[in-house]
C-alpha atoms as a PDB file:
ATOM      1  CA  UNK A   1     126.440  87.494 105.215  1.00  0.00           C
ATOM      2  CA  UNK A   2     123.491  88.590 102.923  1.00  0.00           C
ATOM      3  CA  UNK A   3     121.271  91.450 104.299  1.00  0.00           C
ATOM      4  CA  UNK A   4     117.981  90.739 102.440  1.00  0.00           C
ATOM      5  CA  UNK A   5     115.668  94.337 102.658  1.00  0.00           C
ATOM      6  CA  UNK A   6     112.017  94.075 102.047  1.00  0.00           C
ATOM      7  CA  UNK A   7     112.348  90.577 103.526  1.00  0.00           C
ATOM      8  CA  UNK A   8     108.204  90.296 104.264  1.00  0.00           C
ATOM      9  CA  UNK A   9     107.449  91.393 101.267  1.00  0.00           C
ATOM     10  CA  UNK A  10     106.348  89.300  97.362  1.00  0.00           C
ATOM     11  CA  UNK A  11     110.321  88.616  96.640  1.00  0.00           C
ATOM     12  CA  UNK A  12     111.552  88.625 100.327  1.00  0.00           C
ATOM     13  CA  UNK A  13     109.635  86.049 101.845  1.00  0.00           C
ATOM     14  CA  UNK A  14     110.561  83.712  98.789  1.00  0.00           C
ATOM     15  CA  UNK A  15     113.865  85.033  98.475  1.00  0.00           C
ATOM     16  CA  UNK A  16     115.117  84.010 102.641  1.00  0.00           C
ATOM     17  CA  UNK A  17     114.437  80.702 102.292  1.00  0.00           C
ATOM     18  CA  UNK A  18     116.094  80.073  99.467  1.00  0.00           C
ATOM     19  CA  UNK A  19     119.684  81.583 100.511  1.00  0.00           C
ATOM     20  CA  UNK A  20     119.027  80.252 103.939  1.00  0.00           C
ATOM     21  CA  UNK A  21     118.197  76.826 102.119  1.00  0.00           C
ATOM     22  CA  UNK A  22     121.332  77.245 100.538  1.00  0.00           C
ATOM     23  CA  UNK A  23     123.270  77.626 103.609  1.00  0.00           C
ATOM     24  CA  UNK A  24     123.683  81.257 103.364  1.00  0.00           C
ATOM     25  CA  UNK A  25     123.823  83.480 106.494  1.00  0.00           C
ATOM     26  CA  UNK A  26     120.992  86.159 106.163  1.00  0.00           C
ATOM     27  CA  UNK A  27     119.745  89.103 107.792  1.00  0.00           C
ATOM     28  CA  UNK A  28     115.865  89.600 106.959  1.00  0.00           C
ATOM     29  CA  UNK A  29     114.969  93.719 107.493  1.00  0.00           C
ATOM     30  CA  UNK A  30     111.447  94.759 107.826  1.00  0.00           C
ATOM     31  CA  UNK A  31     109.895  97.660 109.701  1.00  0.00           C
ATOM     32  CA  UNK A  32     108.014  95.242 111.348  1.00  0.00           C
ATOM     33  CA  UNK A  33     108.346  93.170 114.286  1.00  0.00           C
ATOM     34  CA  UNK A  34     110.332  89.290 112.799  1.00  0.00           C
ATOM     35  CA  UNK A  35     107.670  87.198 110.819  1.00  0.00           C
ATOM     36  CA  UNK A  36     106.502  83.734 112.617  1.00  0.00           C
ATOM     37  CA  UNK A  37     107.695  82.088 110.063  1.00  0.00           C
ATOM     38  CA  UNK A  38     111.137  82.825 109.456  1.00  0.00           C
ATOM     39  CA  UNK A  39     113.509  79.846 108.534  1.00  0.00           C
ATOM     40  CA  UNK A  40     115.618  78.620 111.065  1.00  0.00           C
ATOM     41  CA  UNK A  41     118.928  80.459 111.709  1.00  0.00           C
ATOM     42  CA  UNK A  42     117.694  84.008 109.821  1.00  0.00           C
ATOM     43  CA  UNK A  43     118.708  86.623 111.937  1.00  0.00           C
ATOM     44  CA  UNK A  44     115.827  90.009 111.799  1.00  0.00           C
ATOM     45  CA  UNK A  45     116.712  92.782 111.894  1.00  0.00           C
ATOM     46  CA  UNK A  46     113.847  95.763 112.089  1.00  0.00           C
ATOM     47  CA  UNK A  47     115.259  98.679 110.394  1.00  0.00           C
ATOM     48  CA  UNK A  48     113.860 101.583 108.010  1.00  0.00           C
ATOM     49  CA  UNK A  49     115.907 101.053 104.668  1.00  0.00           C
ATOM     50  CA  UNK A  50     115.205 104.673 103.762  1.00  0.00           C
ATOM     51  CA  UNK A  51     117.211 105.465 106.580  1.00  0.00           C
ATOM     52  CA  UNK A  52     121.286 105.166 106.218  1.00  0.00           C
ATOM     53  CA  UNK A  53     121.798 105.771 110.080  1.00  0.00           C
ATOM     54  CA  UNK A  54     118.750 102.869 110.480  1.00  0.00           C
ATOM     55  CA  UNK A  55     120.574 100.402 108.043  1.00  0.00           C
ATOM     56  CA  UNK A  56     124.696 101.280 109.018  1.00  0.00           C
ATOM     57  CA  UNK A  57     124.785  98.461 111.779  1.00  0.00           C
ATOM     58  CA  UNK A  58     122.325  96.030 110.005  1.00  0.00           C
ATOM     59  CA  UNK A  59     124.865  96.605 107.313  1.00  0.00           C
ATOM     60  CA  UNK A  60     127.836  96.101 109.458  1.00  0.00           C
ATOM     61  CA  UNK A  61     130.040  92.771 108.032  1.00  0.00           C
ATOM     62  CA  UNK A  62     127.632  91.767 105.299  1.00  0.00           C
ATOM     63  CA  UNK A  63     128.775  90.849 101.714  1.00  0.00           C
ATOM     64  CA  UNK A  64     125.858  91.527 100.105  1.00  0.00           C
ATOM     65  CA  UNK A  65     122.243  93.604 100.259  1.00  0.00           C
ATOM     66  CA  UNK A  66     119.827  93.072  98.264  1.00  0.00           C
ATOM     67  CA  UNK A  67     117.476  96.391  97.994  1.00  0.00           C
ATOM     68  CA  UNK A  68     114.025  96.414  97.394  1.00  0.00           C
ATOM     69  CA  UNK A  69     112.898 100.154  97.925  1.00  0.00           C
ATOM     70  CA  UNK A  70     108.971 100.026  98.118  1.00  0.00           C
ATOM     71  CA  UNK A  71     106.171 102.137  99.780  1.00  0.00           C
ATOM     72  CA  UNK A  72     106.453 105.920 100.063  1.00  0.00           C
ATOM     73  CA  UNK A  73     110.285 105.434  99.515  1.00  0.00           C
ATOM     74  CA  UNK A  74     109.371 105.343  95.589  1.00  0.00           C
ATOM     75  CA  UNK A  75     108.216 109.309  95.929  1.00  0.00           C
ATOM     76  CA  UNK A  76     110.549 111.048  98.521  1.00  0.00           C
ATOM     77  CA  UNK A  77     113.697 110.169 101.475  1.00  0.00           C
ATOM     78  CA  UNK A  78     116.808 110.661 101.982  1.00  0.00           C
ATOM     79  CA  UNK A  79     119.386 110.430  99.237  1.00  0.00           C
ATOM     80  CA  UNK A  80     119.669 107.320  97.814  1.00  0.00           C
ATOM     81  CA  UNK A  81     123.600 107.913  97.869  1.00  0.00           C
ATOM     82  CA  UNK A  82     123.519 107.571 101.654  1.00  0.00           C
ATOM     83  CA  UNK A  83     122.649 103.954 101.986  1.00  0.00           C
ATOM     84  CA  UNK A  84     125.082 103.096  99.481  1.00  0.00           C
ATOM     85  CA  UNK A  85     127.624 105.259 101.219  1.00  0.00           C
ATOM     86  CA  UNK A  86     126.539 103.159 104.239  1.00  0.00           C
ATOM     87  CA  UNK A  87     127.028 100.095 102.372  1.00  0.00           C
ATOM     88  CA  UNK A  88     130.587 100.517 101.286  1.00  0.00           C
ATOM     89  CA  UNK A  89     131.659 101.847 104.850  1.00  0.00           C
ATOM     90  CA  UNK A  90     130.426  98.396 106.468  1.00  0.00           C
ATOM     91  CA  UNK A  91     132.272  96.555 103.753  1.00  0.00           C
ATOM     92  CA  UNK A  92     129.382  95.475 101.414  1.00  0.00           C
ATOM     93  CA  UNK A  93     130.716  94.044  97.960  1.00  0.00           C
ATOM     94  CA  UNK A  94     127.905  93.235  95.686  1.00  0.00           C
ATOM     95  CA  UNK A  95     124.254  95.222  95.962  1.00  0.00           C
ATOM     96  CA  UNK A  96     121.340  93.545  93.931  1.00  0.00           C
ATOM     97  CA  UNK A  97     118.965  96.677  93.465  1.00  0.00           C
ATOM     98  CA  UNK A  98     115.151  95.571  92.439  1.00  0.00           C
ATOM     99  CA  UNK A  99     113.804  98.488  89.517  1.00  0.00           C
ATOM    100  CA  UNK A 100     111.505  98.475  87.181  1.00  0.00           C
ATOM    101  CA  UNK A 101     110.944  97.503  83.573  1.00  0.00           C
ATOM    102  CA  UNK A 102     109.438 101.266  82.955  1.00  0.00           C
ATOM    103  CA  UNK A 103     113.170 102.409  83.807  1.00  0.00           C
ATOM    104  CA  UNK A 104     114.153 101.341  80.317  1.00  0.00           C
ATOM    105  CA  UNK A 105     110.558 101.848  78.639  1.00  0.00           C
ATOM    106  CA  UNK A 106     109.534 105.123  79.843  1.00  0.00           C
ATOM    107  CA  UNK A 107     112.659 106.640  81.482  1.00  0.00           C
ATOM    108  CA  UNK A 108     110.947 109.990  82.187  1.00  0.00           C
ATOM    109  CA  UNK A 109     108.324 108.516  84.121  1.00  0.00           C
ATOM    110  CA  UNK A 110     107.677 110.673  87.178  1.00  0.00           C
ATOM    111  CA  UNK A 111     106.615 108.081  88.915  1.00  0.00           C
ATOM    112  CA  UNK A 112     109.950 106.290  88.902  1.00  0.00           C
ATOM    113  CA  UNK A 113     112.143 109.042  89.449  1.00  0.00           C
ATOM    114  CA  UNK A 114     113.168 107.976  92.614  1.00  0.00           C
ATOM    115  CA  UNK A 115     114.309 104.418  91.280  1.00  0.00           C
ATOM    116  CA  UNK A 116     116.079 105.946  88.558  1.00  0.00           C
ATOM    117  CA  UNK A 117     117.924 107.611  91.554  1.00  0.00           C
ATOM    118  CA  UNK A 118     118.597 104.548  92.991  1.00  0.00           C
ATOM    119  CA  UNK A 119     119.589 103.059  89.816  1.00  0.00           C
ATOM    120  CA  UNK A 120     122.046 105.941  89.587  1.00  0.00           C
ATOM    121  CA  UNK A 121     123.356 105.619  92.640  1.00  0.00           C
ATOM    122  CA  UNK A 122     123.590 101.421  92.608  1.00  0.00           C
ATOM    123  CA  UNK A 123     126.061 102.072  89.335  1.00  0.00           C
ATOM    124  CA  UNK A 124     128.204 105.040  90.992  1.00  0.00           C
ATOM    125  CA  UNK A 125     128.812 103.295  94.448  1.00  0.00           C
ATOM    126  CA  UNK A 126     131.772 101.046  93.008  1.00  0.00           C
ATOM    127  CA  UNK A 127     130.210  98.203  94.769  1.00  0.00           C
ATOM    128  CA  UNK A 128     129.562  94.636  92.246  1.00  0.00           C
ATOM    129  CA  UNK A 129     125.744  95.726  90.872  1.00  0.00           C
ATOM    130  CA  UNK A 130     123.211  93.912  89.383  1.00  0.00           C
ATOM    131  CA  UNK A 131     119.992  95.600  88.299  1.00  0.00           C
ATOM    132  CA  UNK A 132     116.921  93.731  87.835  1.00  0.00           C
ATOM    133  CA  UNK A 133     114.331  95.688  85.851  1.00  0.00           C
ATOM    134  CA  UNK A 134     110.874  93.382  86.202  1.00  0.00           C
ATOM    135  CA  UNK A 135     107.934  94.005  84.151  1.00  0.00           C
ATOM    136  CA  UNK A 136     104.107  93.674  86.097  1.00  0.00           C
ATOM    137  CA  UNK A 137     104.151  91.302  89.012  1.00  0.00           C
ATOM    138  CA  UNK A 138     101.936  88.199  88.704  1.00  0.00           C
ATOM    139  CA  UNK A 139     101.145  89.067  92.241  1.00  0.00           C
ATOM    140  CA  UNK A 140      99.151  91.978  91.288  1.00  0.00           C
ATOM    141  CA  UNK A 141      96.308  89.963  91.103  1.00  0.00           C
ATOM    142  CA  UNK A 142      96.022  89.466  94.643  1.00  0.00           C
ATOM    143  CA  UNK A 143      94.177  93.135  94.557  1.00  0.00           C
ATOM    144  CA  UNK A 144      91.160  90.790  92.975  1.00  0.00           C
ATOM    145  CA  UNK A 145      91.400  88.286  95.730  1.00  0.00           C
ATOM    146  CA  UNK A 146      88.190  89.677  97.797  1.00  0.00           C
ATOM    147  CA  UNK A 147      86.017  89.702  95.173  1.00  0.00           C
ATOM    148  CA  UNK A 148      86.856  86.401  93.730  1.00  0.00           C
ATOM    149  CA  UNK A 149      86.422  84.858  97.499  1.00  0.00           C
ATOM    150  CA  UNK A 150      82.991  86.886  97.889  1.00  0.00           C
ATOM    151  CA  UNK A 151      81.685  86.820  94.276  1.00  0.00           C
ATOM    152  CA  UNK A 152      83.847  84.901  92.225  1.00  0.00           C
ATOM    153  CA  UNK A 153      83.999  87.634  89.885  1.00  0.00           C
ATOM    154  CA  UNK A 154      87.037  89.970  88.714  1.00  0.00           C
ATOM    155  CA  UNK A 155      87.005  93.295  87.995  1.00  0.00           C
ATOM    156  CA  UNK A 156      89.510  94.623  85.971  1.00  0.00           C
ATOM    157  CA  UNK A 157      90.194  97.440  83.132  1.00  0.00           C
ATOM    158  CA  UNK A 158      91.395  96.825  79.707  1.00  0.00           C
ATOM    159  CA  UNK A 159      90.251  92.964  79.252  1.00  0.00           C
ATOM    160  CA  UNK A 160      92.297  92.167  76.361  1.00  0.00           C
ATOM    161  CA  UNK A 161      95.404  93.880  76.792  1.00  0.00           C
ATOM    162  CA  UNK A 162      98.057  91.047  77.513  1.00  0.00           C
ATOM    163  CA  UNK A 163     101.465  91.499  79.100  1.00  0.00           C
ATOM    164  CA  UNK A 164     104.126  89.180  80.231  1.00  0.00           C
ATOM    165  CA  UNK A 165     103.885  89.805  83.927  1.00  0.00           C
ATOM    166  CA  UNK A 166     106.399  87.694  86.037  1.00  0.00           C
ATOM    167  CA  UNK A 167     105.755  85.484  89.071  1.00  0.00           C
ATOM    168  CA  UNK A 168     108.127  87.374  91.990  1.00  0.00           C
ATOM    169  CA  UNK A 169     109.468  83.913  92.814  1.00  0.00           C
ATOM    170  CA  UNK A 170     111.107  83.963  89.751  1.00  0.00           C
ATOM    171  CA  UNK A 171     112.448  87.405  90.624  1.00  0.00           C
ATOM    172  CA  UNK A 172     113.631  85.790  93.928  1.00  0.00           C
ATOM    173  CA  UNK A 173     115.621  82.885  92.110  1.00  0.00           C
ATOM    174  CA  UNK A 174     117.303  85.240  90.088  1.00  0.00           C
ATOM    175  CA  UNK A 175     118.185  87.667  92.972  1.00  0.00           C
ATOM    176  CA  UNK A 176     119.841  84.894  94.920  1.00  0.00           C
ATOM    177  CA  UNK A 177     121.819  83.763  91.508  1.00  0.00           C
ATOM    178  CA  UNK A 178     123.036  87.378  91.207  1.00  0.00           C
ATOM    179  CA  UNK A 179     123.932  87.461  95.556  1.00  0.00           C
ATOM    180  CA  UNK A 180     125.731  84.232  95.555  1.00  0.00           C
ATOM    181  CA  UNK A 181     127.210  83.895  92.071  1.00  0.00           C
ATOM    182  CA  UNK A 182     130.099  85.407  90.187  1.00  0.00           C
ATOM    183  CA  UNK A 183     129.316  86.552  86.677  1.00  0.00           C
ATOM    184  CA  UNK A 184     126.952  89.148  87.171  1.00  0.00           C
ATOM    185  CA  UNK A 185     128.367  92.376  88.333  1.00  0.00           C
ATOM    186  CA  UNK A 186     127.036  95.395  85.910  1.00  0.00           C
ATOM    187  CA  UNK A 187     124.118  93.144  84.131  1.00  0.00           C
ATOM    188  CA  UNK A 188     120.372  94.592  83.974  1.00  0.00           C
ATOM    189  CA  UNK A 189     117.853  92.319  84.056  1.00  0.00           C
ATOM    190  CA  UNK A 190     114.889  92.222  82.656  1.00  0.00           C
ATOM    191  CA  UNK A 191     112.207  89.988  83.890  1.00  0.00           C
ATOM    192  CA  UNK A 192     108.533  88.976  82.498  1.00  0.00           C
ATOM    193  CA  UNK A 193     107.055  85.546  82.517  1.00  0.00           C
ATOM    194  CA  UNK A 194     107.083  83.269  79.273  1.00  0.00           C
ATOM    195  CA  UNK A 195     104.236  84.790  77.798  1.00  0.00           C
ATOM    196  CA  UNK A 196     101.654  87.805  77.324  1.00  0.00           C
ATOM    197  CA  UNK A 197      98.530  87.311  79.390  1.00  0.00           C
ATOM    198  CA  UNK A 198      95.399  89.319  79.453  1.00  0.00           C
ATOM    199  CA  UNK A 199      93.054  89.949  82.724  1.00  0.00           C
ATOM    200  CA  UNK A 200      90.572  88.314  81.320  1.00  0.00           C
ATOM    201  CA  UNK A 201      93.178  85.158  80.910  1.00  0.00           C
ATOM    202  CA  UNK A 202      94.455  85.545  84.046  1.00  0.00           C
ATOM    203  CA  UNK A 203      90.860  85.162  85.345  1.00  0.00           C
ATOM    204  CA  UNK A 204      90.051  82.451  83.436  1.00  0.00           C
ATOM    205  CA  UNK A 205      93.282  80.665  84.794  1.00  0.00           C
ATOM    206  CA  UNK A 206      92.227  81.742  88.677  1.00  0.00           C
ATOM    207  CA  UNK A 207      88.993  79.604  87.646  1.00  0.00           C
ATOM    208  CA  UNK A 208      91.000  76.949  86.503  1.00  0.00           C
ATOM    209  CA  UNK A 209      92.942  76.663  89.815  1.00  0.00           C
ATOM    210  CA  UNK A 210      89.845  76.778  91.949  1.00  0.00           C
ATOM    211  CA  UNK A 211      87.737  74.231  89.434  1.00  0.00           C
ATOM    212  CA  UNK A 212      84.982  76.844  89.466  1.00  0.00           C
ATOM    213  CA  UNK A 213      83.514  79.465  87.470  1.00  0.00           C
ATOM    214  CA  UNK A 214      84.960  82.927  87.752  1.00  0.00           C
ATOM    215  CA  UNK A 215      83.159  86.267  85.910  1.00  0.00           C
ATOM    216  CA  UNK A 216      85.283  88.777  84.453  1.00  0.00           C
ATOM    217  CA  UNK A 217      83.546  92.079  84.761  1.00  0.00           C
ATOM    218  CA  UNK A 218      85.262  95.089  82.729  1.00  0.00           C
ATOM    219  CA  UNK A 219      86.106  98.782  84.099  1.00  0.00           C
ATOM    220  CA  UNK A 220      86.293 101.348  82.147  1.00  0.00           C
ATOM    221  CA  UNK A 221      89.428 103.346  82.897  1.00  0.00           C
ATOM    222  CA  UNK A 222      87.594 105.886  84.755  1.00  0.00           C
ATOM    223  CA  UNK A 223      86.197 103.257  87.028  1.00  0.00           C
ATOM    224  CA  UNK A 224      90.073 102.003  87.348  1.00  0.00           C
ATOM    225  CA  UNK A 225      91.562 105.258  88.146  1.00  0.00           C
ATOM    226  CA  UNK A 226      88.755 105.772  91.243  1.00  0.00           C
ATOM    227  CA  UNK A 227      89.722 102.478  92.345  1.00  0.00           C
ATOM    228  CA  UNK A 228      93.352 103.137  92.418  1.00  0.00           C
ATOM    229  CA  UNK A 229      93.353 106.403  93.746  1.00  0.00           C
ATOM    230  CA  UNK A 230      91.940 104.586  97.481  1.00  0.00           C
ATOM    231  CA  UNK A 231      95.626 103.287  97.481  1.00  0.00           C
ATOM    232  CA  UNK A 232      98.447 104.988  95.227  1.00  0.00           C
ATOM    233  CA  UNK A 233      99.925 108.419  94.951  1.00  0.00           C
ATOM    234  CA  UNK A 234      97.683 110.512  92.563  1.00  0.00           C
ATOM    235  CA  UNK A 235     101.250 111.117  90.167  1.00  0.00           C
ATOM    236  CA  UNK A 236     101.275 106.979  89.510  1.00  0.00           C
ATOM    237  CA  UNK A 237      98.041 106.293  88.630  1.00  0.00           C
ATOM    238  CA  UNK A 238      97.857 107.455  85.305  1.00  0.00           C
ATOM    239  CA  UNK A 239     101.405 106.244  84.251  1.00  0.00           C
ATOM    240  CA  UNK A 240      99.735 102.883  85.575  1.00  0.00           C
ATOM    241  CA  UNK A 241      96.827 102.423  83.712  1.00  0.00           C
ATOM    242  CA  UNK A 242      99.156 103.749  80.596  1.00  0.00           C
ATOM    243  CA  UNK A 243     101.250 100.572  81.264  1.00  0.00           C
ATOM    244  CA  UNK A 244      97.874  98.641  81.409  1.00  0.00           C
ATOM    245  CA  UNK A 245      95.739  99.579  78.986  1.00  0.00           C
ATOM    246  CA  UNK A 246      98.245 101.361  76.111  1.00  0.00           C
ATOM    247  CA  UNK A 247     101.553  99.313  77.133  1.00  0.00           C
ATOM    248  CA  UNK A 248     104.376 100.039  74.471  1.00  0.00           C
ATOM    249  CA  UNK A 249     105.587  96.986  72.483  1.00  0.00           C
ATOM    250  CA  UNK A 250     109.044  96.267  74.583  1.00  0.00           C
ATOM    251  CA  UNK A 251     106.186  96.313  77.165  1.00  0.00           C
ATOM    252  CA  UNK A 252     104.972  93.347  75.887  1.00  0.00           C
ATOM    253  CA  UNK A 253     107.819  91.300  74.854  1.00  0.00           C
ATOM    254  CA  UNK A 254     108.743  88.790  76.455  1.00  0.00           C
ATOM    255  CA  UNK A 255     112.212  88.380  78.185  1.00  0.00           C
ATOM    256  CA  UNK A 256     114.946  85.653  78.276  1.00  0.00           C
ATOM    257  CA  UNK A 257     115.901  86.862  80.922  1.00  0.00           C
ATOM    258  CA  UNK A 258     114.734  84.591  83.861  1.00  0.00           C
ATOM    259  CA  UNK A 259     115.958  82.017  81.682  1.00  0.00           C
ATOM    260  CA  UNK A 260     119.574  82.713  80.554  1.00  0.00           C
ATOM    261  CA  UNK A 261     120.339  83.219  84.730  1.00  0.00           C
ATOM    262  CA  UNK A 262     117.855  80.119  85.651  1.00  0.00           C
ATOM    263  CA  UNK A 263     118.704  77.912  82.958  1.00  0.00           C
ATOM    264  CA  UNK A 264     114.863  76.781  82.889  1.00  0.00           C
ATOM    265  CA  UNK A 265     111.280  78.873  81.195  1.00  0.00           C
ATOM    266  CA  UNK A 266     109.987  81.550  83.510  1.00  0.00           C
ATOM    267  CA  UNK A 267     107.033  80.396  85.635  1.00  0.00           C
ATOM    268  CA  UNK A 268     103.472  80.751  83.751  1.00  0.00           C
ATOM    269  CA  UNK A 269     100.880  83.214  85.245  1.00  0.00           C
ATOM    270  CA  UNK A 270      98.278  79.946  86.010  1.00  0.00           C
ATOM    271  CA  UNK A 271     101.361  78.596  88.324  1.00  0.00           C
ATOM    272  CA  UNK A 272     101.532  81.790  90.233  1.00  0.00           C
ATOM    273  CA  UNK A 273      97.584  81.055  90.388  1.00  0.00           C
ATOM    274  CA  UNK A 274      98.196  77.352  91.658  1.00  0.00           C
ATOM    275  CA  UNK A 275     100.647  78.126  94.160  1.00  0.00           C
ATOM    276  CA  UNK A 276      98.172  81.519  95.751  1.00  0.00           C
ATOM    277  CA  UNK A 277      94.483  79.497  95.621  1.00  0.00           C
ATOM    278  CA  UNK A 278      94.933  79.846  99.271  1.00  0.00           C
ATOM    279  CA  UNK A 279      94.354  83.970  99.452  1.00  0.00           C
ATOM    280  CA  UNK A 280      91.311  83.132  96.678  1.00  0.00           C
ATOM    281  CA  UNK A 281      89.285  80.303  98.267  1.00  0.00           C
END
């Protein structure tokens, strides 16, 4: 059994079809009620993964857990130690822990203290670990979708500025190689797309998909951080637009990543567009 946290989520909801696909038994966890459209024979479970008492009978007879820890989780909870404690007592054997590419880039980062902890505690449980460190999600861009539906226009900082960000279905093939496969206990993975895209190309491939004109208007970084601080902790934002706008070079490399464990080229950004026209018509 595979208990599969953060199940609604930009990895999850790719991620339980495709071990239930493969004939997999799986336990999807949200904090919300079960999702209409949940494949056939997934089991829900609603449970608060920050919470080790929440997640101990969830946990109980699985062989794997894949952890996504997302939300206020990232800044404060319990000790991450006590879910993996939980883990082990219910006789878990392999943990697939999502991170973050900053874990390797900027390893002070406040704002990923708390997955460095998790990190930390992933390696010291004894359990079979595989850490997958992605870079910036393809799915980001979905915080453009209103404007593009009302205006056709995207507003974004830093215009120019590419990085490789990943489509989260490729994360979700290579957390289901790592939760049914043998061969990757103690490997950290890191995971961009094939290339370095700016905004501006990512808007330009949005217009592409839809077969009509998009406008790419520019923030300045000022204009950015107000916009950011309507939805994440004041401690991120900065660290963010660092990533964005002044990214380090092993920020913008590109990984092999997806492809050593897929055996095929990470997914461009403009099929990540293609396959999400739907949230930008």
């Amino acid at each position: 059994m595979i208990v599969v946290t953060g199940a609604t989520g930009n990895i999850g909801r790719t991620l339980v079809p495709l071990l239930a696909d493969a004939g997999e038994d799986v336990v999807a966890v949200s904090r919300r009620e079960a999702p209409a459209d949940l494949p056939a024979g997934v089991r829900h479970a609603r449970a608060d993964v920050g919470s080790a008492a929440d997640m101990a009978p969830v946990l109980a007879g699985a062989d794997a857990l894949f952890l996504l820890i997302g939300g206020e989780l990232n800044a404060h909870g319990e000790s991450p130690r006590a879910l993996l404690d939980a883990a082990v007592g219910a006789g878990v054997k392999r943990v697939v822990l999502v991170s973050s590419q900053l874990n390797s880039t900027r390893p002070e980062a406040p704002s990923h203290a708390r997955l460095r902890e998790f990190e930390a505690a992933v390696r010291g449980s004894g359990l079979d670990f595989t850490v997958l460190r992605p870079g910036g999600f393809a799915s980001n861009a979905y915080a453009w979708a209103d404007a593009v539906r009302s205006e056709r226009t995207v507003f974004a900082p830093f215009a120019d500025v590419a990085l490789p960000v990943v489509d989260p279905a490729d994360i979700a093939e290579v957390a289901a190689a790592a939760l049914r496969e043998d061969g990757h206990a103690g490997r950290t993975y890191e995971l961009t797309g094939p290339r370095a895209v700016s905004p501006r190309q990512q808007a330009a491939a949005l217009a592409e998909a839809l077969g009509e004109e998009v406008t790419f208007v520019e923030l300045s970084r000022e204009q950015a951080r107000a916009h950011l601080a309507r939805f994440m902790p004041e401690e991120a934002i900065d660290g963010t637009l660092d990533v964005l706008g002044r990214p380090l070079p092993a920020e913008q490399e590109v990984s092999g990543d997806v492809e050593r464990v897929l055996g095929r080229p990470a997914r461009p950004f403009a099929a990540w567009a293609e396959r999400s026209l739907p949230a930008f018509r």
